[in-house]
C-alpha atoms as a PDB file:
ATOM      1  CA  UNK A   1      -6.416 -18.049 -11.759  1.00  0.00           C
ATOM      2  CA  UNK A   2      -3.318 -18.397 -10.120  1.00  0.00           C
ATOM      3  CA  UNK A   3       0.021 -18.177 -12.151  1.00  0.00           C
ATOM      4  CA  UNK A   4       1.324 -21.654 -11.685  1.00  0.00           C
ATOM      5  CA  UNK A   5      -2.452 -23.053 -12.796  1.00  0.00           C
ATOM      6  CA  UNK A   6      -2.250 -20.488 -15.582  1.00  0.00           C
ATOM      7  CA  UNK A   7       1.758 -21.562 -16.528  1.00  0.00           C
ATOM      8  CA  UNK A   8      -0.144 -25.390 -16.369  1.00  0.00           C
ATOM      9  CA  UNK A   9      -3.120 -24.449 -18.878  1.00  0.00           C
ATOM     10  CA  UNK A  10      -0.400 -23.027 -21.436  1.00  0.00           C
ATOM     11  CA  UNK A  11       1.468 -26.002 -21.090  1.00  0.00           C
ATOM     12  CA  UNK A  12      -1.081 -28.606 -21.430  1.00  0.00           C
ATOM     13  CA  UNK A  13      -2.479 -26.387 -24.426  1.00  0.00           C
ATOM     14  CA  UNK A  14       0.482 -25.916 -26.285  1.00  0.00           C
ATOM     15  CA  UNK A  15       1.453 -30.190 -25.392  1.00  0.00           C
ATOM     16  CA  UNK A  16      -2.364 -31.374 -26.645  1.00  0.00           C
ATOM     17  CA  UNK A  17      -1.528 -28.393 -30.054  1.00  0.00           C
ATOM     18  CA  UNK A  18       1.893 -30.462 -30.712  1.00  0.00           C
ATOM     19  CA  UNK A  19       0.547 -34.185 -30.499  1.00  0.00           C
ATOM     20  CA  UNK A  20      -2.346 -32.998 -32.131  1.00  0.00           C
ATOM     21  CA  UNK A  21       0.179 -31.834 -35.037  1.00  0.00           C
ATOM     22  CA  UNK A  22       1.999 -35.361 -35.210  1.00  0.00           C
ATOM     23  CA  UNK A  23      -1.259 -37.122 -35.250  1.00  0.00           C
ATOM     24  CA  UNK A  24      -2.273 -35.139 -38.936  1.00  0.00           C
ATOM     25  CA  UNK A  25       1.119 -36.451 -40.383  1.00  0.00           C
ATOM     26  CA  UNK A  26       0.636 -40.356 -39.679  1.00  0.00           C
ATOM     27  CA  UNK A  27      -0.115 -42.441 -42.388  1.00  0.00           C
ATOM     28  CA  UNK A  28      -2.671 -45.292 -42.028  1.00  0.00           C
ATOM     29  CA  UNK A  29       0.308 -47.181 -41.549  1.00  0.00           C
ATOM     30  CA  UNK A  30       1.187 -46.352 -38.339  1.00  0.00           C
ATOM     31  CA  UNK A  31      -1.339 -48.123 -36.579  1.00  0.00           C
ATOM     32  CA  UNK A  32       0.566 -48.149 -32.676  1.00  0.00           C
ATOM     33  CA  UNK A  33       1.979 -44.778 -32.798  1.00  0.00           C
ATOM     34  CA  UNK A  34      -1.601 -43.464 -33.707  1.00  0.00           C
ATOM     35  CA  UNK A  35      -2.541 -44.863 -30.452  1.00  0.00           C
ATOM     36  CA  UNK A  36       0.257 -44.392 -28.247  1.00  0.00           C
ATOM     37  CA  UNK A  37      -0.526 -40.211 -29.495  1.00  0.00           C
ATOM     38  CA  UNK A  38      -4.262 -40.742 -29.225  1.00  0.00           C
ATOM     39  CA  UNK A  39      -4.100 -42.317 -25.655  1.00  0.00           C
ATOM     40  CA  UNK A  40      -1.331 -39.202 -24.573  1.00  0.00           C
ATOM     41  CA  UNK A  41      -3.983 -36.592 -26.289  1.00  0.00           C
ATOM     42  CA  UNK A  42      -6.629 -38.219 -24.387  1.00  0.00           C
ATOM     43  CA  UNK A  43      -4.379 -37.776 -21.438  1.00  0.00           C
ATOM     44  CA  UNK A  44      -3.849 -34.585 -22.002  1.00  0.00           C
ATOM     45  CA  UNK A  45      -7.192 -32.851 -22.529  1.00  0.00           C
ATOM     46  CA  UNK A  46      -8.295 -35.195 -19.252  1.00  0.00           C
ATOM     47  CA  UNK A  47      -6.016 -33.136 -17.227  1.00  0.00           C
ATOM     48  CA  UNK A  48      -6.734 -29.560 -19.121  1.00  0.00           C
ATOM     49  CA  UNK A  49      -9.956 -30.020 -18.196  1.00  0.00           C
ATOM     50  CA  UNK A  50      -9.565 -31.196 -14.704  1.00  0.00           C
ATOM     51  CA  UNK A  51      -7.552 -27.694 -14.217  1.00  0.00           C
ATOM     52  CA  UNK A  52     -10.053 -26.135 -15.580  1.00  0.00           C
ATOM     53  CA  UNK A  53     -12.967 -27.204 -13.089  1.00  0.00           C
ATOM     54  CA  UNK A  54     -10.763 -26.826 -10.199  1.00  0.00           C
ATOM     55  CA  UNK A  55     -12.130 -24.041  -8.007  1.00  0.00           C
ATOM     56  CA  UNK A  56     -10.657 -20.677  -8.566  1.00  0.00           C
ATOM     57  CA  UNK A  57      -8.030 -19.211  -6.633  1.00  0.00           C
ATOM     58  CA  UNK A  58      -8.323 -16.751  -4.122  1.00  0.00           C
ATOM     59  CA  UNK A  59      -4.541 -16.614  -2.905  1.00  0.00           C
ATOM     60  CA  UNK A  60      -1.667 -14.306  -4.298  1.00  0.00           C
ATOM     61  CA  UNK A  61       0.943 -15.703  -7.327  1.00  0.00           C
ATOM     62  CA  UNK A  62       2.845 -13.979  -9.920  1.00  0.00           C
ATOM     63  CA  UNK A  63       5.787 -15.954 -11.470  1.00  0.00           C
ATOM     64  CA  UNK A  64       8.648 -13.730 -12.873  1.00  0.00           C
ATOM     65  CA  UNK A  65      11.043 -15.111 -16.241  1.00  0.00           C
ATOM     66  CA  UNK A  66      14.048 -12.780 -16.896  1.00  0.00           C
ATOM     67  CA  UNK A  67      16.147 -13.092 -19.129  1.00  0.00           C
ATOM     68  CA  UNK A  68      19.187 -10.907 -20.617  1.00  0.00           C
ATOM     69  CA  UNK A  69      22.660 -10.429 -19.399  1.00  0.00           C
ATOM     70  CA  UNK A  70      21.981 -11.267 -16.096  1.00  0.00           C
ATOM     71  CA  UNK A  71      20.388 -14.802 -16.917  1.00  0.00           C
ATOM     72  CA  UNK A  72      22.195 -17.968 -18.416  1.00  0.00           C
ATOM     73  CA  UNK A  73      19.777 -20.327 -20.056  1.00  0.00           C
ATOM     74  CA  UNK A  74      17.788 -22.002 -17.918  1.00  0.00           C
ATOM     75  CA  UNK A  75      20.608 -22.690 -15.709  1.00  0.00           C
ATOM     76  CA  UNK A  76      21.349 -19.934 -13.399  1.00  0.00           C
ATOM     77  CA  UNK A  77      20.957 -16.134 -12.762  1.00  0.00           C
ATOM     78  CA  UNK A  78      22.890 -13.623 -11.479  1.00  0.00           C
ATOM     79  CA  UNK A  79      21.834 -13.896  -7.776  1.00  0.00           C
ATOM     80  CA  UNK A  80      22.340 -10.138  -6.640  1.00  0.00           C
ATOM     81  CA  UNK A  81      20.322  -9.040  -9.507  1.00  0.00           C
ATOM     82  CA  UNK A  82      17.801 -11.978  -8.768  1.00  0.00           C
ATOM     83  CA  UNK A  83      17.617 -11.021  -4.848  1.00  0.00           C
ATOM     84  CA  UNK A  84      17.357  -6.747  -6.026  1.00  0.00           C
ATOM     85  CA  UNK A  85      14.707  -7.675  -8.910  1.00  0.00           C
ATOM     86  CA  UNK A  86      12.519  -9.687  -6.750  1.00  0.00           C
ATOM     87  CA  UNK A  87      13.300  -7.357  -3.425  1.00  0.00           C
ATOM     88  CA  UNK A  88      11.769  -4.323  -5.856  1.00  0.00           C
ATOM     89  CA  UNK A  89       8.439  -6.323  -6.671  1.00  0.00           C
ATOM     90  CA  UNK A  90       7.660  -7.256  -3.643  1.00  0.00           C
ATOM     91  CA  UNK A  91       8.082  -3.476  -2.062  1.00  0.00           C
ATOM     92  CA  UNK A  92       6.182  -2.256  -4.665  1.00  0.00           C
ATOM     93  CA  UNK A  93       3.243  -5.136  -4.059  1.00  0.00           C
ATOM     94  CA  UNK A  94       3.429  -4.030  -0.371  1.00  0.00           C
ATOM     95  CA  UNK A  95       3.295  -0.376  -1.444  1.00  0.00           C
ATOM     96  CA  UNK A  96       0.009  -0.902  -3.828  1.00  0.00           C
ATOM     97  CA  UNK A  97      -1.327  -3.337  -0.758  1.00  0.00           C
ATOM     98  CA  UNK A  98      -1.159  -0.431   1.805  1.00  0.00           C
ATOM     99  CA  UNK A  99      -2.353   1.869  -0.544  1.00  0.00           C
ATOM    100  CA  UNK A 100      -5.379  -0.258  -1.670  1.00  0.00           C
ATOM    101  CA  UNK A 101      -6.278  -1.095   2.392  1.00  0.00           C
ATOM    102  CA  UNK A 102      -4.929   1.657   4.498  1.00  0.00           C
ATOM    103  CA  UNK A 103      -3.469   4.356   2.714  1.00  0.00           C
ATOM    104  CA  UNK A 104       0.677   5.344   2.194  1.00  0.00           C
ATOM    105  CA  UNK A 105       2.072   8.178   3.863  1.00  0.00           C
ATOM    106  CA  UNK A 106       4.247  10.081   1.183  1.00  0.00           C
ATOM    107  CA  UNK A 107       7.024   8.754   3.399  1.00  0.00           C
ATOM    108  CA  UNK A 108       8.101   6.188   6.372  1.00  0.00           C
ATOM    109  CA  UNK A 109       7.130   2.898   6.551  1.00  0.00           C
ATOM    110  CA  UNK A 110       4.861   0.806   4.563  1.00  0.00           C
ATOM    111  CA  UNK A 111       2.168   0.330   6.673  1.00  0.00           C
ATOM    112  CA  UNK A 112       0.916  -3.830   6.918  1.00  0.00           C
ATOM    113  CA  UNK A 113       4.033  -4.804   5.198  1.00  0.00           C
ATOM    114  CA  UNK A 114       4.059  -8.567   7.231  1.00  0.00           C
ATOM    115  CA  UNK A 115       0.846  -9.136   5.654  1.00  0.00           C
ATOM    116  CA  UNK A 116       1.637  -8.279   2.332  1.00  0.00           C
ATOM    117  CA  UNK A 117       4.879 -10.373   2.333  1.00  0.00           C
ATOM    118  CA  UNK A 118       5.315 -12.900  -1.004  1.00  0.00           C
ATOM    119  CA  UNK A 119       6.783 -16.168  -0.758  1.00  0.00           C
ATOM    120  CA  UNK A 120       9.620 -17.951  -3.171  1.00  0.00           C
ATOM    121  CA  UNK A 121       8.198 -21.312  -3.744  1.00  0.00           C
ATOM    122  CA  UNK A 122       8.889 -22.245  -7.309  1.00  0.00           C
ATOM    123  CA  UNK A 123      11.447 -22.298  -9.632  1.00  0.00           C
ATOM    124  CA  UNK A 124       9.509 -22.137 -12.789  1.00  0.00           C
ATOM    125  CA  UNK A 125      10.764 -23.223 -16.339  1.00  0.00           C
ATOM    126  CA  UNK A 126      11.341 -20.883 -19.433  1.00  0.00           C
ATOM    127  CA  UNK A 127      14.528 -18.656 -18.640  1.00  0.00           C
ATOM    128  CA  UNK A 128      14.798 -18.706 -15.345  1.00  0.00           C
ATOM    129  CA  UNK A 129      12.175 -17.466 -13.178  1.00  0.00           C
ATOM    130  CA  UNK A 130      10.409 -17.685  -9.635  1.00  0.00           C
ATOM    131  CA  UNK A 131       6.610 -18.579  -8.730  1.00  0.00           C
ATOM    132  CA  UNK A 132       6.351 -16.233  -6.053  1.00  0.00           C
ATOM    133  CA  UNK A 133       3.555 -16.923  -3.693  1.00  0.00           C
ATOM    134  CA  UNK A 134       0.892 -15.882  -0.576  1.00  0.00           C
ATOM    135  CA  UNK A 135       1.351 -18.778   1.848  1.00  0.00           C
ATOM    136  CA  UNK A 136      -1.490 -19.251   4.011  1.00  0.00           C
ATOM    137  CA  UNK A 137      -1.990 -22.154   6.770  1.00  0.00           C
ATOM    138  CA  UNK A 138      -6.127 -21.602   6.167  1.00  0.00           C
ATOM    139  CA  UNK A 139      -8.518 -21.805   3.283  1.00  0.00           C
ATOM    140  CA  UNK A 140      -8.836 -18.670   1.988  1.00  0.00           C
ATOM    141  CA  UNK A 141     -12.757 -18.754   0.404  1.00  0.00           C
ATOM    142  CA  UNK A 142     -12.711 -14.813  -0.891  1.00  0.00           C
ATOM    143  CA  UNK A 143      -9.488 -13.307  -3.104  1.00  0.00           C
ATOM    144  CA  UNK A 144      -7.075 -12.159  -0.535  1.00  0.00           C
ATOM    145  CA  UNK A 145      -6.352  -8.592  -0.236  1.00  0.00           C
ATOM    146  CA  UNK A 146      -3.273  -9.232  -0.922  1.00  0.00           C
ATOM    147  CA  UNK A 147      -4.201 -11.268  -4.276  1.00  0.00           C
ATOM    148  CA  UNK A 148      -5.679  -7.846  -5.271  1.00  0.00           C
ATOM    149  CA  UNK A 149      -2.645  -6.238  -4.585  1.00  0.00           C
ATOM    150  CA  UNK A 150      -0.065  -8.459  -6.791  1.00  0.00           C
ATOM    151  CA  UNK A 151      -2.921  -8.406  -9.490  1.00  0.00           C
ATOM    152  CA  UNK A 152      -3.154  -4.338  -9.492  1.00  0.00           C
ATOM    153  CA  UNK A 153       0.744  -4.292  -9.385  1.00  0.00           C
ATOM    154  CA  UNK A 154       0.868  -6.644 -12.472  1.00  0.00           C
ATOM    155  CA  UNK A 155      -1.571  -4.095 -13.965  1.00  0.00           C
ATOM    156  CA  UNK A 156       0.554  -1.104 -13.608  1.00  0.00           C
ATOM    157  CA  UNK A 157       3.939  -2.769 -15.058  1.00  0.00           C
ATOM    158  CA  UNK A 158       2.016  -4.019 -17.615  1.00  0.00           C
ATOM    159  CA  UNK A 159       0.380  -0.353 -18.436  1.00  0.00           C
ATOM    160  CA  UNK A 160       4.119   1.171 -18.024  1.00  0.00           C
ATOM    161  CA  UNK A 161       5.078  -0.706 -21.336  1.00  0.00           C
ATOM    162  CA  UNK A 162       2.036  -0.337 -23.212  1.00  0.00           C
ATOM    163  CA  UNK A 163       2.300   1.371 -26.614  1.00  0.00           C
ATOM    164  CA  UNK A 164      -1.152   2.799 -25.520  1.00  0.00           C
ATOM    165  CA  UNK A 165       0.044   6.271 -23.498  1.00  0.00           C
ATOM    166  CA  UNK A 166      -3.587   6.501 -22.780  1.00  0.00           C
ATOM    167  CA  UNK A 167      -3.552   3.017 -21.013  1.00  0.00           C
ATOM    168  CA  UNK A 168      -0.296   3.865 -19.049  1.00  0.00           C
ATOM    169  CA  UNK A 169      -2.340   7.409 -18.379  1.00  0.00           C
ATOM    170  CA  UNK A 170      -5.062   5.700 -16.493  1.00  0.00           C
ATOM    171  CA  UNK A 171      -3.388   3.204 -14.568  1.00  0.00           C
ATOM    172  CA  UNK A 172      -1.169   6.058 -13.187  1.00  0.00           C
ATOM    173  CA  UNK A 173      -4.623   7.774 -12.147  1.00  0.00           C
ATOM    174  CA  UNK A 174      -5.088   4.935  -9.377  1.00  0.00           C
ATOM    175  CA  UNK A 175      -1.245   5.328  -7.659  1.00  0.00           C
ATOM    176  CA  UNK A 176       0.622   7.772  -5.608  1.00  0.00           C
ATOM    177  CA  UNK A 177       4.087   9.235  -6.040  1.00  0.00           C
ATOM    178  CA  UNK A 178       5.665   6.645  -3.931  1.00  0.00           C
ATOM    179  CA  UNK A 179       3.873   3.934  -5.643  1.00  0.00           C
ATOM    180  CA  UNK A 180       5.179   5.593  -9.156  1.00  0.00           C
ATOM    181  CA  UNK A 181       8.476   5.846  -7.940  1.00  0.00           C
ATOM    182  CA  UNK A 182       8.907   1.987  -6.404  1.00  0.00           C
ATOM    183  CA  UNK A 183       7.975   0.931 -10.275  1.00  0.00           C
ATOM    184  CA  UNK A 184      10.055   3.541 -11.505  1.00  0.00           C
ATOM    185  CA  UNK A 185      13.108   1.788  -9.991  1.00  0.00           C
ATOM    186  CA  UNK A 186      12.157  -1.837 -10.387  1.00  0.00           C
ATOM    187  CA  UNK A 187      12.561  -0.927 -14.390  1.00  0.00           C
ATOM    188  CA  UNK A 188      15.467   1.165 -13.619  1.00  0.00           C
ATOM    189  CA  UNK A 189      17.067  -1.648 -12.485  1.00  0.00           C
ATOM    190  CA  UNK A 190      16.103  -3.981 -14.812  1.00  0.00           C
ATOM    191  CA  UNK A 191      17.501  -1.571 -17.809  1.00  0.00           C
ATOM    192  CA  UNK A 192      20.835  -0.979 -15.876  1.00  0.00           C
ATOM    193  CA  UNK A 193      21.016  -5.015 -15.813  1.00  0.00           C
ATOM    194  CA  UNK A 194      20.341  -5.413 -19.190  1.00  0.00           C
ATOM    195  CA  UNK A 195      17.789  -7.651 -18.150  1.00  0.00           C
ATOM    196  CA  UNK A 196      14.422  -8.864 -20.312  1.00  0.00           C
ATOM    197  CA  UNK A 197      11.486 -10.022 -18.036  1.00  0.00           C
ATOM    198  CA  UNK A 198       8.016 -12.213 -18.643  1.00  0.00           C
ATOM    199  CA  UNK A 199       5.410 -11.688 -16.025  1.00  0.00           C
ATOM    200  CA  UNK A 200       2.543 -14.044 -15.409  1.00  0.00           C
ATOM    201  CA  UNK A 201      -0.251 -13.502 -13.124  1.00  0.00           C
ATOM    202  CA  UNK A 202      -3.659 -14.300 -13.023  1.00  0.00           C
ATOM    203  CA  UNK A 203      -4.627 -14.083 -16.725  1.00  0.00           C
ATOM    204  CA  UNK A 204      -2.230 -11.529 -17.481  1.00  0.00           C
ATOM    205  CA  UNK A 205       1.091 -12.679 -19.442  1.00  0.00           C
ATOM    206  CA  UNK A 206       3.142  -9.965 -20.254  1.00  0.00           C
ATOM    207  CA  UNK A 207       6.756  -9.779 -21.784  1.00  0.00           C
ATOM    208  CA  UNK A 208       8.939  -6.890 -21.129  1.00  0.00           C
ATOM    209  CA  UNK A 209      11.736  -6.720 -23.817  1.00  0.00           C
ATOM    210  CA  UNK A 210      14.274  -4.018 -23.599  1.00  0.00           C
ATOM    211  CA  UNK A 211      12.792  -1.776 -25.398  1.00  0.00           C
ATOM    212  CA  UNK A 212       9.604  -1.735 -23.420  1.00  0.00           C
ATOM    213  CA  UNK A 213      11.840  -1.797 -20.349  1.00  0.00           C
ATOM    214  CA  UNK A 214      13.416   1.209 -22.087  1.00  0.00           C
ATOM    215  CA  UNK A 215       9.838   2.873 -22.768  1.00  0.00           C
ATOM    216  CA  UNK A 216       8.851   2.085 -18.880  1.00  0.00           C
ATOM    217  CA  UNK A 217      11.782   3.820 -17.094  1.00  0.00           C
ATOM    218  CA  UNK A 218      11.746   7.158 -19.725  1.00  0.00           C
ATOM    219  CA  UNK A 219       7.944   7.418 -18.340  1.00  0.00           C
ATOM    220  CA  UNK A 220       8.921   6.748 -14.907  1.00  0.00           C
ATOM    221  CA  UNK A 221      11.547   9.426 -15.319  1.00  0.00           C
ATOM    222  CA  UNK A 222       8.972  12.063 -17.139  1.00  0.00           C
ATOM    223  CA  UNK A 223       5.914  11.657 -14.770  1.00  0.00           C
ATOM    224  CA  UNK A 224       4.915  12.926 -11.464  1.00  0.00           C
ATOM    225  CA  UNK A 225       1.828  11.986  -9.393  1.00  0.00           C
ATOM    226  CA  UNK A 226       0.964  15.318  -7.028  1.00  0.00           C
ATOM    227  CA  UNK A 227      -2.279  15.039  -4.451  1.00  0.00           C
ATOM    228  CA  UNK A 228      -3.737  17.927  -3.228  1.00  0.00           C
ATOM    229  CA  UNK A 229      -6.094  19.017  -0.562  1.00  0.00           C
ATOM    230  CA  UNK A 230      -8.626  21.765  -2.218  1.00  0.00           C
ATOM    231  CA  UNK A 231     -12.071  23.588  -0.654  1.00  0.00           C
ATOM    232  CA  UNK A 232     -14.166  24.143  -3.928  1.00  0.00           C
ATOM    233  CA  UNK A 233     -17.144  26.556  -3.993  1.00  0.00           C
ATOM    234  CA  UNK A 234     -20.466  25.922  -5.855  1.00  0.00           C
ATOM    235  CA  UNK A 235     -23.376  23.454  -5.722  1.00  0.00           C
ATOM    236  CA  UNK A 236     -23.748  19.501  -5.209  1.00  0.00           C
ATOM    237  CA  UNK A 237     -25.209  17.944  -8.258  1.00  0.00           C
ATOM    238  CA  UNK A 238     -25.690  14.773  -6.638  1.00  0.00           C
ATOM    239  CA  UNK A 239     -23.824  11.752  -5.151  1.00  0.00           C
ATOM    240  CA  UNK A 240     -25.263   8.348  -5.896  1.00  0.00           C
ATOM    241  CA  UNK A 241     -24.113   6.342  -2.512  1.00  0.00           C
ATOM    242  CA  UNK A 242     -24.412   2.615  -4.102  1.00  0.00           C
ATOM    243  CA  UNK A 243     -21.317   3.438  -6.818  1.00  0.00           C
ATOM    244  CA  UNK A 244     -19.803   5.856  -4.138  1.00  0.00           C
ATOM    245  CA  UNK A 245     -19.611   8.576  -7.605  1.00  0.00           C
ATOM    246  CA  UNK A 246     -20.530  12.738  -7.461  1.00  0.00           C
ATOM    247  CA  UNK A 247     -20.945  15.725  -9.033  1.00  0.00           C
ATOM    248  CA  UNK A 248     -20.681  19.400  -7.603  1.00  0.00           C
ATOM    249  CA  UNK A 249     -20.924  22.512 -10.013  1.00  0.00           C
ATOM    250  CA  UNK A 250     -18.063  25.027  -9.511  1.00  0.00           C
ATOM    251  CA  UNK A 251     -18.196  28.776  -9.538  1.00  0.00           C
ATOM    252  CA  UNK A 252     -14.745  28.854 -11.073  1.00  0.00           C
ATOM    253  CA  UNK A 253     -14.007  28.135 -14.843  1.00  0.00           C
ATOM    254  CA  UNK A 254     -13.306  23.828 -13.985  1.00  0.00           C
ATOM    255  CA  UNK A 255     -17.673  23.740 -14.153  1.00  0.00           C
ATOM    256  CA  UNK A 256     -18.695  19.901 -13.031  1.00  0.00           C
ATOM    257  CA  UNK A 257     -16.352  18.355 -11.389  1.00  0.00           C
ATOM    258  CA  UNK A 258     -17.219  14.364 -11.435  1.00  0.00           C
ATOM    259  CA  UNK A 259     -15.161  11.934  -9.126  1.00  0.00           C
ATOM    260  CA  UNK A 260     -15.218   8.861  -6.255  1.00  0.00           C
ATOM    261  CA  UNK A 261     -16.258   9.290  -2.635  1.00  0.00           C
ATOM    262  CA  UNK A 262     -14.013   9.096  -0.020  1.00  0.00           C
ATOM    263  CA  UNK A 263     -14.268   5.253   1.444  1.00  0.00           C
ATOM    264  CA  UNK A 264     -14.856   6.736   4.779  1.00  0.00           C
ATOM    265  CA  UNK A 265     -17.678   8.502   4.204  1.00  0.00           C
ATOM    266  CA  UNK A 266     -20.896   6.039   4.829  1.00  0.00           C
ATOM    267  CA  UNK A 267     -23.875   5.349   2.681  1.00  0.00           C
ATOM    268  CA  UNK A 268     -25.996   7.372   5.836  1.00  0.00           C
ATOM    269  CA  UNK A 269     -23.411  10.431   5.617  1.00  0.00           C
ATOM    270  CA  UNK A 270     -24.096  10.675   1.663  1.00  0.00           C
ATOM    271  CA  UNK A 271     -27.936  10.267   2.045  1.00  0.00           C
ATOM    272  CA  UNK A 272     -27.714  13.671   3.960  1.00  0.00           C
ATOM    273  CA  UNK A 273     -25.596  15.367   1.762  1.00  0.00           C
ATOM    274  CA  UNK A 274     -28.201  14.881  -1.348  1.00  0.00           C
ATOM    275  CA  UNK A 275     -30.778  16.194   1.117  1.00  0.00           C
ATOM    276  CA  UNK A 276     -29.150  19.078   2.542  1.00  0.00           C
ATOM    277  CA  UNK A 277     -26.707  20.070   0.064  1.00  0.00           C
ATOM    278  CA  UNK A 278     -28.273  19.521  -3.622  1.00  0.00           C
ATOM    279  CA  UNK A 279     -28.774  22.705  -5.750  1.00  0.00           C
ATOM    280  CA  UNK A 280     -27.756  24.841  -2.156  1.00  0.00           C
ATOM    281  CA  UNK A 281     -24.296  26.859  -2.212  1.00  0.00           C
ATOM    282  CA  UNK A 282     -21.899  25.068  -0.084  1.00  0.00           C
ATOM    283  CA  UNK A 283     -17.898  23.969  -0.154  1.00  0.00           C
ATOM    284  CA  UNK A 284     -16.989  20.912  -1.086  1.00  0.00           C
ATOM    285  CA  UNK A 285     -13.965  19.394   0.163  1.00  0.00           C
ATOM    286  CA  UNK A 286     -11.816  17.275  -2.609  1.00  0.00           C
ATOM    287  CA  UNK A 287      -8.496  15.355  -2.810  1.00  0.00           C
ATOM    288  CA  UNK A 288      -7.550  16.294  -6.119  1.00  0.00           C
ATOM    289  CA  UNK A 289      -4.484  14.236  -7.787  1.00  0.00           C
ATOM    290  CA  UNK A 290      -3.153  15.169 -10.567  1.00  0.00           C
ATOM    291  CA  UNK A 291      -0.566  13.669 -13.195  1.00  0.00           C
ATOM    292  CA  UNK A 292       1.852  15.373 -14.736  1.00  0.00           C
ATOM    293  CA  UNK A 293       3.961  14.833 -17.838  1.00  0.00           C
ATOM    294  CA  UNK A 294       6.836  16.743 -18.538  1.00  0.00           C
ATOM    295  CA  UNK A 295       5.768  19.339 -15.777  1.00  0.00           C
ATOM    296  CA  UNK A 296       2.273  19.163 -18.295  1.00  0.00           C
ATOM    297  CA  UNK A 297      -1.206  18.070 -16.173  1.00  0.00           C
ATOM    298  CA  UNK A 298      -2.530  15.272 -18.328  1.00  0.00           C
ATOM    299  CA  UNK A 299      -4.855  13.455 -16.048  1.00  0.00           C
ATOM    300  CA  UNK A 300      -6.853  15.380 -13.039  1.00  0.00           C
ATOM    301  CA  UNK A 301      -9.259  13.430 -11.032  1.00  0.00           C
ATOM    302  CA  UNK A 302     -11.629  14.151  -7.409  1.00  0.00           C
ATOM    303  CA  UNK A 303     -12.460  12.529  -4.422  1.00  0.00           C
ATOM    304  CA  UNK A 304     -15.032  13.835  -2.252  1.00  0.00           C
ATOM    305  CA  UNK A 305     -14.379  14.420   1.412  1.00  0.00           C
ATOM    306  CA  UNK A 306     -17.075  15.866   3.114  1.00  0.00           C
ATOM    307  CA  UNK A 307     -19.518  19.126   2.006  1.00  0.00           C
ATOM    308  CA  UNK A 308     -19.808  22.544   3.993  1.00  0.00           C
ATOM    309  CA  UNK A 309     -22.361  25.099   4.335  1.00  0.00           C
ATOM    310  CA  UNK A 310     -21.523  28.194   2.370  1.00  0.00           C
ATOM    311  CA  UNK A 311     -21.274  30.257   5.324  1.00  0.00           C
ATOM    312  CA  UNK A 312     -18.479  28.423   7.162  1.00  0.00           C
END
């Protein structure tokens, strides 16, 4: 669902919950304004389910409400904060989109950043906030890549303010240390601002109140995502090549390691690796990231990226 269609739903819902309130306090006097609100409920649920129906959306939308210092009303918002806050999404929805498609260097430039460019569109009501869109001349039948990019960057703000540290834990499993640091300052700037923010996309609506803003940039601050290259010595368990998952038995004191397959390596290429390579020493080669709190690991996780005989 995009956010606009989502921003809709609440509306009509919360519209067809009010007349539906001033309905229960007529009397049975009130014979015409029971059917002016009956004919407007009517109305009402006609178009919530109409929205409903429509066919589902397969282009990118997040809309952005911020509030705070920087915001007056509904009327107007600091527009140097406005142009930095939404400048900082949209890097860090091109960083997770080059990351998710082609992978990010640790530095230079954002590889497929035209493609993963967001539109202003909207200026959406509640605050003051911006529908920020994918624009498209052609019908788009499949969810963008970049619609899975804003919706996995929506993800990872939301996990940055979650009370949950094990929530915030495993969304930081999926990024890199450029990705971590691109959120890092979008918060940053919003807690310098003394800005508030509500983000809406897809079915995620999430409100970011100082304190959570607070809570985002002190684990921004405290958290480092390192990726390693490692050659690991023992046996292949197995590799199942429909879920692209493994496990190889070390020799050291980490026993089964369990992890994804490199997205390179084709369903053919892991076929021969359970027939040459299960219960047989070898070297397995592994990205290993790892997440660190405080300078403390807290998360460790594998990807497999290719097996060697023992002897080489």
């Amino acid at each position: 669902m995009s956010a606009i269609r989502k921003l809709e739903r609440d509306y009509l819902k919360a519209d067809i919950s009010a007349v539906g309130g001033l309905l229960r306090t007529l009397g049975d006097d009130d014979v015409m304004a029971r059917f002016s609100l009956e004919e407007r409920l009517a109305e009402l649920r006609e178009a919530l389910a109409g929205l409903e129906a429509a066919s589902p959306e397969t282009l990118a939308s997040a809309a952005i409400f911020f509030g705070g210092k920087p915001v007056i009303g509904s009327h107007g918002i600091e527009s140097g904060f406005a142009g930095s806050a939404v400048g900082h999404f949209q890097d860090l929805v091109s960083m997770v989109h080059a990351h998710e498609t082609v992978g990010l260097a640790e530095r230079g430039t954002v590889p497929r950043r035209a493609s993963s460019t967001l539109h202003i569109t909207n200026i959406v009501r509640g605050s003051f906030g911006f529908l920020l869109e994918e624009v498209q001349p052609q019908l788009q039948i499949a969810d963008s890549s970049l619609k899975a990019a804003v919706d996995e960057a929506t993800r990872l703000l939301k996990a940055f303010g979650e009370d949950d540290e094990e929530q915030f834990r495993t969304a930081v499993e999926e990024i890199d240390q450029r990705v971590l640091a691109t959120t890092g300052e979008f918060f940053d700037l919003m807690r310098k601002s003394g800005a508030t923010m509500r983000l809406v996309s897809g079915e995620t609506d999430r409100s970011f109140s100082s304190d959570v803003v607070a809570r985002a940039v002190d684990r921004a601050k405290t958290t480092t995502v390192v990726d390693d290259n490692e050659t690991v010595p023992g046996q292949l368990a197995g590799v199942l090549p429909e879920s692209h998952q493994f496990e190889f038995r070390t020799v050291d004191e980490r026993g089964t390691i369990r992890g994804k397959v490199d997205r390179d390596l084709t369903p053919h290429q892991l076929g021969l690796f359970n027939k040459e390579f299960v219960n047989v020493n070898s070297r397995a080669r592994v990205r290993v990231k790892r997440v660190l709190r405080n300078q403390a690991v807290v998360r460790e996780n594998y990807t497999l990226v290719g097996i060697d005989p023992e002897s080489r």
